[in-house]
N, C-alpha and C. Protein backbone atom coordinates (compact mmCIF):
# COMPACT_ATOMS: atom_id res chain seq x y z
N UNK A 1 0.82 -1.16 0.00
CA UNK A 1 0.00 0.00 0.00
C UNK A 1 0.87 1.23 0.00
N UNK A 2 0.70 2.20 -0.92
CA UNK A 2 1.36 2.99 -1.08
C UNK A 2 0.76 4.55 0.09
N UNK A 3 1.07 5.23 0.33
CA UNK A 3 0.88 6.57 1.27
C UNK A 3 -0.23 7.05 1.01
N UNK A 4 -0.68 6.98 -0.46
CA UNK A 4 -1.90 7.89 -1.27
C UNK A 4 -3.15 7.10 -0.84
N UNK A 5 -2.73 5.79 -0.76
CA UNK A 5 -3.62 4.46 -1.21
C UNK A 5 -4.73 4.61 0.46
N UNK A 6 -5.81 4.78 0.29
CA UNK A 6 -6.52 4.67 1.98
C UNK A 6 -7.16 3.08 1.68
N UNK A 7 -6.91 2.51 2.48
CA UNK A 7 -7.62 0.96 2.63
C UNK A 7 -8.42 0.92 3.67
N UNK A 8 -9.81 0.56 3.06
CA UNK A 8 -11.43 1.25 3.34
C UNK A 8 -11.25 -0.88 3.64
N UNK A 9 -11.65 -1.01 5.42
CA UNK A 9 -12.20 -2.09 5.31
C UNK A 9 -13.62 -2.30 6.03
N UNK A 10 -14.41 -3.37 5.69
CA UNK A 10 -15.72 -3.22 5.86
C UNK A 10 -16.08 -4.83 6.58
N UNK A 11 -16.57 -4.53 7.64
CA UNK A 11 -17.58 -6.03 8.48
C UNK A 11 -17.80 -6.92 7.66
N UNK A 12 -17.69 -7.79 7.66
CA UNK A 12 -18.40 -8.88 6.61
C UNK A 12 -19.67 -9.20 6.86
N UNK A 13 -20.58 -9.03 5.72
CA UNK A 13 -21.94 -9.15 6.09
C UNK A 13 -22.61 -10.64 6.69
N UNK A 14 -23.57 -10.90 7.87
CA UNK A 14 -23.60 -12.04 7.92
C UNK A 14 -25.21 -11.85 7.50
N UNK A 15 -25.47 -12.54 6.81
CA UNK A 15 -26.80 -13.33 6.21
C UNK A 15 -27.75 -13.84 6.84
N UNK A 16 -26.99 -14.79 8.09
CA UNK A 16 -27.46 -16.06 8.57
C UNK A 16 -28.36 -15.09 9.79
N UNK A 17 -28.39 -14.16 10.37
CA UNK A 17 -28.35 -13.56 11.31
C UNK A 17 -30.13 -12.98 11.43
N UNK A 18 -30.67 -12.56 10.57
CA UNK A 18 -31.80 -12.39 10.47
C UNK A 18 -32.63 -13.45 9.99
N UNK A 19 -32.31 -14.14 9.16
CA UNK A 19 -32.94 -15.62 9.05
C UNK A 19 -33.44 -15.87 10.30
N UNK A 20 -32.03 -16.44 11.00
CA UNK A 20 -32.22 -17.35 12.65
C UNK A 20 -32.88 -16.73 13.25
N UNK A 21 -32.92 -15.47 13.48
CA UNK A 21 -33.31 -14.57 14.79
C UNK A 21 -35.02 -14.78 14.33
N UNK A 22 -35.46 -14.54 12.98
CA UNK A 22 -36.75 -14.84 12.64
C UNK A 22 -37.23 -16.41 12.96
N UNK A 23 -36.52 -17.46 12.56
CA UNK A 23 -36.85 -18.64 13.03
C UNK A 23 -36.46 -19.10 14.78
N UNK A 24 -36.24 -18.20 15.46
CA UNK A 24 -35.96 -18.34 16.78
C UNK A 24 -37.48 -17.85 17.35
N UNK A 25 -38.27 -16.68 16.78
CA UNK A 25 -38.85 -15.95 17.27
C UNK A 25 -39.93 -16.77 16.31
N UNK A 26 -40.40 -17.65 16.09
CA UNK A 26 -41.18 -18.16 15.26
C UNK A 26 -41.32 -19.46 16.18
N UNK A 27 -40.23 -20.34 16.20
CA UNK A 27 -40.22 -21.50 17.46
C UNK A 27 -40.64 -21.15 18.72
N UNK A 28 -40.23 -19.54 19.05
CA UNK A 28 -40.83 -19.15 20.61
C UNK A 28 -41.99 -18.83 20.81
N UNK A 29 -42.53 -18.27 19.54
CA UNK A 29 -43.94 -18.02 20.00
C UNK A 29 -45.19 -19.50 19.48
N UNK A 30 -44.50 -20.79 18.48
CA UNK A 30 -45.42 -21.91 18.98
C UNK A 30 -45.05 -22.74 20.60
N UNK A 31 -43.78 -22.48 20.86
CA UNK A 31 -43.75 -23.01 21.84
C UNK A 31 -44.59 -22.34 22.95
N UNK A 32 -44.86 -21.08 22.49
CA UNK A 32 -45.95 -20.37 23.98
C UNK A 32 -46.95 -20.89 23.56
N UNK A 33 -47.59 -20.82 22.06
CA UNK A 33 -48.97 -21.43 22.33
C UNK A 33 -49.13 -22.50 22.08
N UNK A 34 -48.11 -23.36 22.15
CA UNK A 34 -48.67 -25.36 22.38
C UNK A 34 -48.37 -25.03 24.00
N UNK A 35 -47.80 -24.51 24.90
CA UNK A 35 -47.69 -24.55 25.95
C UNK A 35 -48.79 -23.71 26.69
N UNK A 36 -49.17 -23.06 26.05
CA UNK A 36 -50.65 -22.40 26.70
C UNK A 36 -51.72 -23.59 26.52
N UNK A 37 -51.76 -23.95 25.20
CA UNK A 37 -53.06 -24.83 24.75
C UNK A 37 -52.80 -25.92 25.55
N UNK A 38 -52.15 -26.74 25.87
CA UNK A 38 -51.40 -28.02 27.13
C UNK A 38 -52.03 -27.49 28.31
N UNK A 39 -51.78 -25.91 29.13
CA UNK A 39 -52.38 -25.59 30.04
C UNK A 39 -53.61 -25.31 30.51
N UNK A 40 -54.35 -25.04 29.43
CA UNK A 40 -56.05 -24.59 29.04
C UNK A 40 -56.57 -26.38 29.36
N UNK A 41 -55.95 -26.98 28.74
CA UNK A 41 -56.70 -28.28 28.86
C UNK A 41 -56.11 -29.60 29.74
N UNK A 42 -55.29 -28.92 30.17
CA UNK A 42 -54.80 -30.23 31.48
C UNK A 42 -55.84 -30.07 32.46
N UNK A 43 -56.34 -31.38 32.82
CA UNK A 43 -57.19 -31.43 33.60
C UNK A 43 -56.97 -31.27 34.87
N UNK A 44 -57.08 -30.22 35.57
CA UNK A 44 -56.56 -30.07 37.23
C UNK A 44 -57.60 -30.40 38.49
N UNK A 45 -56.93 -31.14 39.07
CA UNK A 45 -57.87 -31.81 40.04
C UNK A 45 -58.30 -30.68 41.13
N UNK A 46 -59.72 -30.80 41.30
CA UNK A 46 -60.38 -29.57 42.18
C UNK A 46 -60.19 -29.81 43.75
N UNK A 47 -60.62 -29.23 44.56
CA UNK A 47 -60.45 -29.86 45.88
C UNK A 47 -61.50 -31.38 45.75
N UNK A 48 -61.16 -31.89 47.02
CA UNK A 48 -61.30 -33.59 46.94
C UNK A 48 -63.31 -33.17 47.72
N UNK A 49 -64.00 -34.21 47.22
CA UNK A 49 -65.43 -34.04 48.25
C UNK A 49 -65.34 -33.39 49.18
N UNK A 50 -66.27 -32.39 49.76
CA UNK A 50 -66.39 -31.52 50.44
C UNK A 50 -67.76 -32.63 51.83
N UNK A 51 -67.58 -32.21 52.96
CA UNK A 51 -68.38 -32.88 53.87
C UNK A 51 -69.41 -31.72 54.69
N UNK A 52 -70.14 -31.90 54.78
CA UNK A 52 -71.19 -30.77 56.00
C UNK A 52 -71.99 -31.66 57.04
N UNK A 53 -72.20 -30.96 57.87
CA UNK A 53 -73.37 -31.76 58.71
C UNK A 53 -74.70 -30.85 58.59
N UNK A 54 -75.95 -31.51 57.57
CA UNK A 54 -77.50 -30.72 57.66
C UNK A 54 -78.02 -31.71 57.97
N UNK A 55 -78.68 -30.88 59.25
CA UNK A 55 -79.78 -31.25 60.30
C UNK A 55 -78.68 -32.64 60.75
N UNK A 56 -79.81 -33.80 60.81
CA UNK A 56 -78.78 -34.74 61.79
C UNK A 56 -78.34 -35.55 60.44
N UNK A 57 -78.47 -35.40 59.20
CA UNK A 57 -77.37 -36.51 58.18
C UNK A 57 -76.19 -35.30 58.30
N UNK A 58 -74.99 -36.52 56.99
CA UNK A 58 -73.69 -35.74 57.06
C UNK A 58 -73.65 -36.01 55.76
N UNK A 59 -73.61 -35.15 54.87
CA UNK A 59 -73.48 -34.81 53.62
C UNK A 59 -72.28 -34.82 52.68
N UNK A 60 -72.18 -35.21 52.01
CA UNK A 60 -70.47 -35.37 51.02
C UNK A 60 -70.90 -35.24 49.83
N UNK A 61 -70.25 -34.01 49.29
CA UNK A 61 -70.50 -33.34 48.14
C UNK A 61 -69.74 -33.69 47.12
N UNK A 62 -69.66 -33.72 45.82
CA UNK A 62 -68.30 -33.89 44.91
C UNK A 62 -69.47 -33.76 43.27
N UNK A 63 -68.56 -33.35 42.21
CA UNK A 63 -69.24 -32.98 41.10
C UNK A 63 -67.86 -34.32 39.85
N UNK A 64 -68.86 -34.09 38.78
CA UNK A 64 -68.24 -34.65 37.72
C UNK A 64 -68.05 -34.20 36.92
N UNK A 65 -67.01 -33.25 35.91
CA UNK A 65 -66.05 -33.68 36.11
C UNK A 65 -65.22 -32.63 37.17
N UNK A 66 -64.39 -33.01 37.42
CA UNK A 66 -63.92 -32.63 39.27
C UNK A 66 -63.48 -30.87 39.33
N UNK A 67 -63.20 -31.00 37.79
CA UNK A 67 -63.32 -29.06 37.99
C UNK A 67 -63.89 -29.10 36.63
N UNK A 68 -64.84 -28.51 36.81
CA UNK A 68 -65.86 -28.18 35.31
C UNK A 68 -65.95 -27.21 34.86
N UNK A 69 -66.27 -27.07 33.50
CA UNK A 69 -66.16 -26.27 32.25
C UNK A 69 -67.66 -25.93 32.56
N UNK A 70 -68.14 -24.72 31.62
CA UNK A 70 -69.35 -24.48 31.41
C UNK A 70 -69.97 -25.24 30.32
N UNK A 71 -71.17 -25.67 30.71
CA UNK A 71 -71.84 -27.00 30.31
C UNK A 71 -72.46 -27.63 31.19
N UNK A 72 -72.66 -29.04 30.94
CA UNK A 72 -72.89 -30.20 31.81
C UNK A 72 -72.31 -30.76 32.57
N UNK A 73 -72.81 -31.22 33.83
CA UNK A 73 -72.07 -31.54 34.83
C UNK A 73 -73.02 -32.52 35.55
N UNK A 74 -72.17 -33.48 36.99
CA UNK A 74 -73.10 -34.28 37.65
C UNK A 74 -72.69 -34.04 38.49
N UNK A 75 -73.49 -33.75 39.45
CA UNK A 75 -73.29 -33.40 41.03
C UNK A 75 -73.71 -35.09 41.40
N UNK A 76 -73.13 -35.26 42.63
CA UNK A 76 -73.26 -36.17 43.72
C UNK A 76 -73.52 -36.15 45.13
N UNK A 77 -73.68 -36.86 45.71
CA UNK A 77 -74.14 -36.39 46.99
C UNK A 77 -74.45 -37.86 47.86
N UNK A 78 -73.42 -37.76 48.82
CA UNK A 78 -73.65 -39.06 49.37
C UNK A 78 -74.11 -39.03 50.69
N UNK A 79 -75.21 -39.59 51.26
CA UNK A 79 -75.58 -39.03 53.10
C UNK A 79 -75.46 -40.05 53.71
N UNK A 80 -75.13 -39.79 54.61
CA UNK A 80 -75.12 -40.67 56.06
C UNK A 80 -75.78 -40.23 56.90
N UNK A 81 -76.39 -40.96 58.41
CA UNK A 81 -76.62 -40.61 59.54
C UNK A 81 -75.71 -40.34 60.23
N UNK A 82 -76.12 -40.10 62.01
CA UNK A 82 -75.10 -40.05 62.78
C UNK A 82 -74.19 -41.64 63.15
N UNK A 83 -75.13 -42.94 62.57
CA UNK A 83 -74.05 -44.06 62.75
C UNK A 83 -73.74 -44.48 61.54
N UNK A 84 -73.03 -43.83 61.01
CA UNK A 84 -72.62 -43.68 59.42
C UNK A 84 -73.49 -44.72 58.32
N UNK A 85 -74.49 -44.78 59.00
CA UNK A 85 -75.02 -45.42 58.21
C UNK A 85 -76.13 -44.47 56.67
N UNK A 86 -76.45 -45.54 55.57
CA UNK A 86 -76.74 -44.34 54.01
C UNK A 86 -77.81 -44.31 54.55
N UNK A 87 -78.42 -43.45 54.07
CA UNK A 87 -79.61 -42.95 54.03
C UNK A 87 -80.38 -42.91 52.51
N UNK A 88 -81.13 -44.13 52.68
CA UNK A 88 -82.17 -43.71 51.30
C UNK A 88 -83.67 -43.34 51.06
N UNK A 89 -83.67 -42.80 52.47
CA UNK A 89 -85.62 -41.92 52.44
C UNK A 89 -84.99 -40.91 52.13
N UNK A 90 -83.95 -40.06 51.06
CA UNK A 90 -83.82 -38.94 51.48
C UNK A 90 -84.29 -38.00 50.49
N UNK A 91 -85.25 -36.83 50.47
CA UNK A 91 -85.17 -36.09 49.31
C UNK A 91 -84.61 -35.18 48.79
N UNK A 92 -83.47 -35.33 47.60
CA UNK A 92 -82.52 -34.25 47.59
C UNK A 92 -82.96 -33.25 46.41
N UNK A 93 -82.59 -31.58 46.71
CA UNK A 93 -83.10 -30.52 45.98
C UNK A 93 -81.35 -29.98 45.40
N UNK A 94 -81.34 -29.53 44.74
CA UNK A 94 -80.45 -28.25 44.55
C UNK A 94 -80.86 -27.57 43.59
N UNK A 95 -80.62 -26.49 44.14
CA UNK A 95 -80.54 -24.69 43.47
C UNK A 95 -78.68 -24.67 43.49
N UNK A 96 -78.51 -23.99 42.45
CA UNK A 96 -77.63 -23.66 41.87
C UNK A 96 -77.64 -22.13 41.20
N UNK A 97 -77.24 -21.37 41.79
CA UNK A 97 -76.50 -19.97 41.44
C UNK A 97 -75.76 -19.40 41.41
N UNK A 98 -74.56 -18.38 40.58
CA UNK A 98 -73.49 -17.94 40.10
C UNK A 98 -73.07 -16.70 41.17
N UNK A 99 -72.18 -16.93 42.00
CA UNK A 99 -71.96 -15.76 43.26
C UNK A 99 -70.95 -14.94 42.32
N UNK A 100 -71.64 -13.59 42.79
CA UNK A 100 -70.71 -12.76 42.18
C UNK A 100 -69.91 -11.60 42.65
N UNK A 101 -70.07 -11.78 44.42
CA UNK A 101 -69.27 -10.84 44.93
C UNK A 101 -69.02 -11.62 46.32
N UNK A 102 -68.74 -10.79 47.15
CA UNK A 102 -68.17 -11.45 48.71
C UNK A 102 -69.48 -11.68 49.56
N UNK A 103 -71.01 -10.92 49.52
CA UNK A 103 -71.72 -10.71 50.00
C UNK A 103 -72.90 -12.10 49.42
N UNK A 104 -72.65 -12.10 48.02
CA UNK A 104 -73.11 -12.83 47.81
C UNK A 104 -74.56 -12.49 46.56
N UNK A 105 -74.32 -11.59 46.30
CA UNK A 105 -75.26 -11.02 45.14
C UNK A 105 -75.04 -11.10 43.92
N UNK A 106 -76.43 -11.37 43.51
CA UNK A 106 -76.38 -12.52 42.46
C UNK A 106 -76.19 -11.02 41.13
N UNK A 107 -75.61 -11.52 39.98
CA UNK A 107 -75.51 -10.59 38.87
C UNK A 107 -76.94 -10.04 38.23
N UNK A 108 -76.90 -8.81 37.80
CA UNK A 108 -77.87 -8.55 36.80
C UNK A 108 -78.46 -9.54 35.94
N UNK A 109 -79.67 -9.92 35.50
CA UNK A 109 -79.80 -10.49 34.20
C UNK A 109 -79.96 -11.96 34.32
N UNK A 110 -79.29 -12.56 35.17
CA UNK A 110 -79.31 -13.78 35.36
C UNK A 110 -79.81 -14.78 35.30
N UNK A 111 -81.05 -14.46 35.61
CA UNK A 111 -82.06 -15.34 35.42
C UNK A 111 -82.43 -16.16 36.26
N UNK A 112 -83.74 -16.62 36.63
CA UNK A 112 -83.71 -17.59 38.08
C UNK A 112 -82.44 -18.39 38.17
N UNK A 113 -82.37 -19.27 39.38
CA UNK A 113 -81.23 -19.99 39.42
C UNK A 113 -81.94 -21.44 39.09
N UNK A 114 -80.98 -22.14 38.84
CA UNK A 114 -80.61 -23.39 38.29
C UNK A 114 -81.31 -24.76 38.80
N UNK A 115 -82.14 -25.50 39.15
CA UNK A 115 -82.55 -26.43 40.07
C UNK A 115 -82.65 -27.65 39.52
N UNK A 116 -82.11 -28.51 40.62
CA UNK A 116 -82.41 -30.32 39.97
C UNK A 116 -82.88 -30.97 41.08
N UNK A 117 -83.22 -32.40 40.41
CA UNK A 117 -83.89 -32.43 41.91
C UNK A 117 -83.24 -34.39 41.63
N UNK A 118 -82.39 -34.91 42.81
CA UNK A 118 -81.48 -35.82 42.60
C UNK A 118 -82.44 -36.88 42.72
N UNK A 119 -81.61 -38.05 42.18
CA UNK A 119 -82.33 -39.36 42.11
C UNK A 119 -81.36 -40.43 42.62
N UNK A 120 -81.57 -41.31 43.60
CA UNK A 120 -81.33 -42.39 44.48
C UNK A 120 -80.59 -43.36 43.36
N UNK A 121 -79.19 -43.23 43.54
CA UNK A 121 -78.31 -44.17 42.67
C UNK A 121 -78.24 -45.60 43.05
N UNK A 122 -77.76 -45.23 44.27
CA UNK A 122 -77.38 -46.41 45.40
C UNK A 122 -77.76 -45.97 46.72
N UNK A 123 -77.51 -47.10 47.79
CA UNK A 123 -78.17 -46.42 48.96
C UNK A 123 -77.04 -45.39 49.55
N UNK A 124 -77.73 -44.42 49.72
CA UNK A 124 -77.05 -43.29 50.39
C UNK A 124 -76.22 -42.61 48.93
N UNK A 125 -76.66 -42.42 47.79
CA UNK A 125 -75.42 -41.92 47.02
C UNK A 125 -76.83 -41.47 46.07
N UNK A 126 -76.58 -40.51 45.82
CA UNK A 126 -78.00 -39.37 45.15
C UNK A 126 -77.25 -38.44 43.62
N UNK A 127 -77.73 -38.52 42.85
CA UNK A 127 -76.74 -37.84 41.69
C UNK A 127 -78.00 -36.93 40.67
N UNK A 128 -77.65 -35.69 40.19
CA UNK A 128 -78.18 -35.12 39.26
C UNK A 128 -77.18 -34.41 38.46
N UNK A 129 -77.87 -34.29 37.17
CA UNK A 129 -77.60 -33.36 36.07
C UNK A 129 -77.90 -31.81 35.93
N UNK A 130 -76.55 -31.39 36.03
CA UNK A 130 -76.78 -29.90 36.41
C UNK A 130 -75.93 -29.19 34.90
N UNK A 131 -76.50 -27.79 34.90
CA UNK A 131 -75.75 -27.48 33.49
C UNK A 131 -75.30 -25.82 33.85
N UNK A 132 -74.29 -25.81 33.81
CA UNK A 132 -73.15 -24.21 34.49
C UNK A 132 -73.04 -23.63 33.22
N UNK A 133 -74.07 -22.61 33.05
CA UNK A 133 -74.05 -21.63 31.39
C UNK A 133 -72.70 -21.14 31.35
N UNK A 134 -72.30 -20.66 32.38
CA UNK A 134 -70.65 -20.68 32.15
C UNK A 134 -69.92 -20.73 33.36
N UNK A 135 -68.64 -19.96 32.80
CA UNK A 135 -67.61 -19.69 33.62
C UNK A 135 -67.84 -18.87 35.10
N UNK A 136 -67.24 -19.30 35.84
CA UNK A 136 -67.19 -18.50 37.46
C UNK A 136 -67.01 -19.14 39.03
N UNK A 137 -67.83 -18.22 39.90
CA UNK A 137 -68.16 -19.42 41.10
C UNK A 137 -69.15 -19.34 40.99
N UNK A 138 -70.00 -20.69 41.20
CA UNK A 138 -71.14 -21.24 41.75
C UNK A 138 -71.64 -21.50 42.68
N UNK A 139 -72.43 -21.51 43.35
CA UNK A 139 -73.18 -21.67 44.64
C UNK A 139 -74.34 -23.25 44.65
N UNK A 140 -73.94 -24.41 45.39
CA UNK A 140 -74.72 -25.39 44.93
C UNK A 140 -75.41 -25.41 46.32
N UNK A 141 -76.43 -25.08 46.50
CA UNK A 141 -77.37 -25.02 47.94
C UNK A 141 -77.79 -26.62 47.39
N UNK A 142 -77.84 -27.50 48.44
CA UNK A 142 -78.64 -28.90 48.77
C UNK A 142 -79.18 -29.18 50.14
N UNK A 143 -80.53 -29.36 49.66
CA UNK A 143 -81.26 -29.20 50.30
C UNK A 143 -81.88 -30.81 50.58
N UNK A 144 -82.06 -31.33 51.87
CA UNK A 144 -82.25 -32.35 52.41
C UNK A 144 -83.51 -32.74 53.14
N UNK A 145 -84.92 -33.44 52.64
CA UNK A 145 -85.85 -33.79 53.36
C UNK A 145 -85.73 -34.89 53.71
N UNK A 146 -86.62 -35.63 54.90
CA UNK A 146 -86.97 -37.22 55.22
C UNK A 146 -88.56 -36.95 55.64
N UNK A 147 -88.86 -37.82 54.96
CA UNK A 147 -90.29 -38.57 55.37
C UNK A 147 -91.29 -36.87 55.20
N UNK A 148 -91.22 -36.04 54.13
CA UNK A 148 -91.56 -34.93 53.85
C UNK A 148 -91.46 -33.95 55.08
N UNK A 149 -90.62 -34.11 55.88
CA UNK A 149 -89.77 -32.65 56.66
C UNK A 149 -88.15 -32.19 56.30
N UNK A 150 -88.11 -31.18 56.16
CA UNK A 150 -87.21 -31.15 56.00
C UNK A 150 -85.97 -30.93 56.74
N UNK A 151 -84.45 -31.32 56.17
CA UNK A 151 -83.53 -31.91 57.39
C UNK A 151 -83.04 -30.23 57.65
N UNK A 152 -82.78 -29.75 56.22
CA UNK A 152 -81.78 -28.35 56.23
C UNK A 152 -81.49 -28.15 54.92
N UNK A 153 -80.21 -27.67 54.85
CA UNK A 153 -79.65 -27.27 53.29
C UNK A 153 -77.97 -26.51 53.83
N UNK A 154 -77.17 -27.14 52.66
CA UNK A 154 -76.47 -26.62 53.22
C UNK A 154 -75.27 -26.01 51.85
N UNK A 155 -74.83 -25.03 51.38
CA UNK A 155 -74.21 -24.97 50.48
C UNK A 155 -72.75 -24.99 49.84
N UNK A 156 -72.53 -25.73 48.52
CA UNK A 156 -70.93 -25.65 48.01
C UNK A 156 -70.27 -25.05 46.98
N UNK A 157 -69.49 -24.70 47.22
CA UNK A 157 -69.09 -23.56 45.69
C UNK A 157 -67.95 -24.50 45.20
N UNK A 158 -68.62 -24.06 43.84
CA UNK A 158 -67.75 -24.51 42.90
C UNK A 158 -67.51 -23.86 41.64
N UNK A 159 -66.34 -24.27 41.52
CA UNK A 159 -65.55 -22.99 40.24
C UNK A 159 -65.73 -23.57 38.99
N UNK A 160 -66.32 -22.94 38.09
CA UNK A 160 -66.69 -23.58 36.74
C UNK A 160 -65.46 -22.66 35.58
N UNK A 161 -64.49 -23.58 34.92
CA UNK A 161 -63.84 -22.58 34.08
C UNK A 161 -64.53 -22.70 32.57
């Protein structure tokens, strides 16, 4: 190189660099949504049967499927006496309504609440078809007669996603 001569040097261009960075950012965002869609639908187990004591039976609550979607659903309901023994004179009610604050007031619009009225599976084990228009918490009041008096009522919430 002679004194006059200026030697102009320049980065070498890399190519590969925006390609990858696009196929990096293309793999990351299916990996968020197969990993969202995996999470939306893994089935997560709800709390286990819930127990109460109305009037003198003892009540054990539990729904199908164990955390439910809006739709169809089967409530259960298994009673005992005080010597754990089932109980099958029993008449079971539920009302079903959507709680929508701490107090307990029901939303605008809503519409009466929800009612089934259970049928004797086995002894002591009572099941109905209930249907959660949607998403939220629910309120499952069950209500317990014998021999047409009634025992009590006593209620369970449950989260419908």
């Amino acid at each position: 190189m002679t004194a006059t001569e200026t030697h102009v040097t320049s980065t070498p261009r890399r190519f590969w660099t925006g390609p990858i960075g696009i196929g990096l950012a293309v793999m990351g965002a299916i990996g968020v949504l197969v990993g969202g869609l995996y999470l939306a639908l893994l089935r997560v187990p709800a709390a286990p049967p819930r127990t109460q004591q109305i009037g003198s039976v003892r009540v054990t609550f539990g729904i199908e499927p164990r955390a439910p979607w809006a739709g169809p659903a089967e409530v259960m309901v298994s009673i005992v006496d005080a010597r754990g023994t089932p109980v099958s004179d029993a008449e079971v009610t539920l009302t079903y309504d959507m709680e929508t604050d701490s107090i307990g007031r029901r939303m605008a619009g809503m519409g009466e609440p929800g009612r089934a009225t259970a049928r004797m599976e086995s002894s002591g084990r009572y099941t109905a078809p209930v249907t959660f228009p949607m998403a939220g918490q629910w309120a499952v009041r069950v209500a317990i007669a014998r021999a047409g008096r009634p025992e009590g009522q006593g209620a369970f919430l449950v989260t419908v996603r």
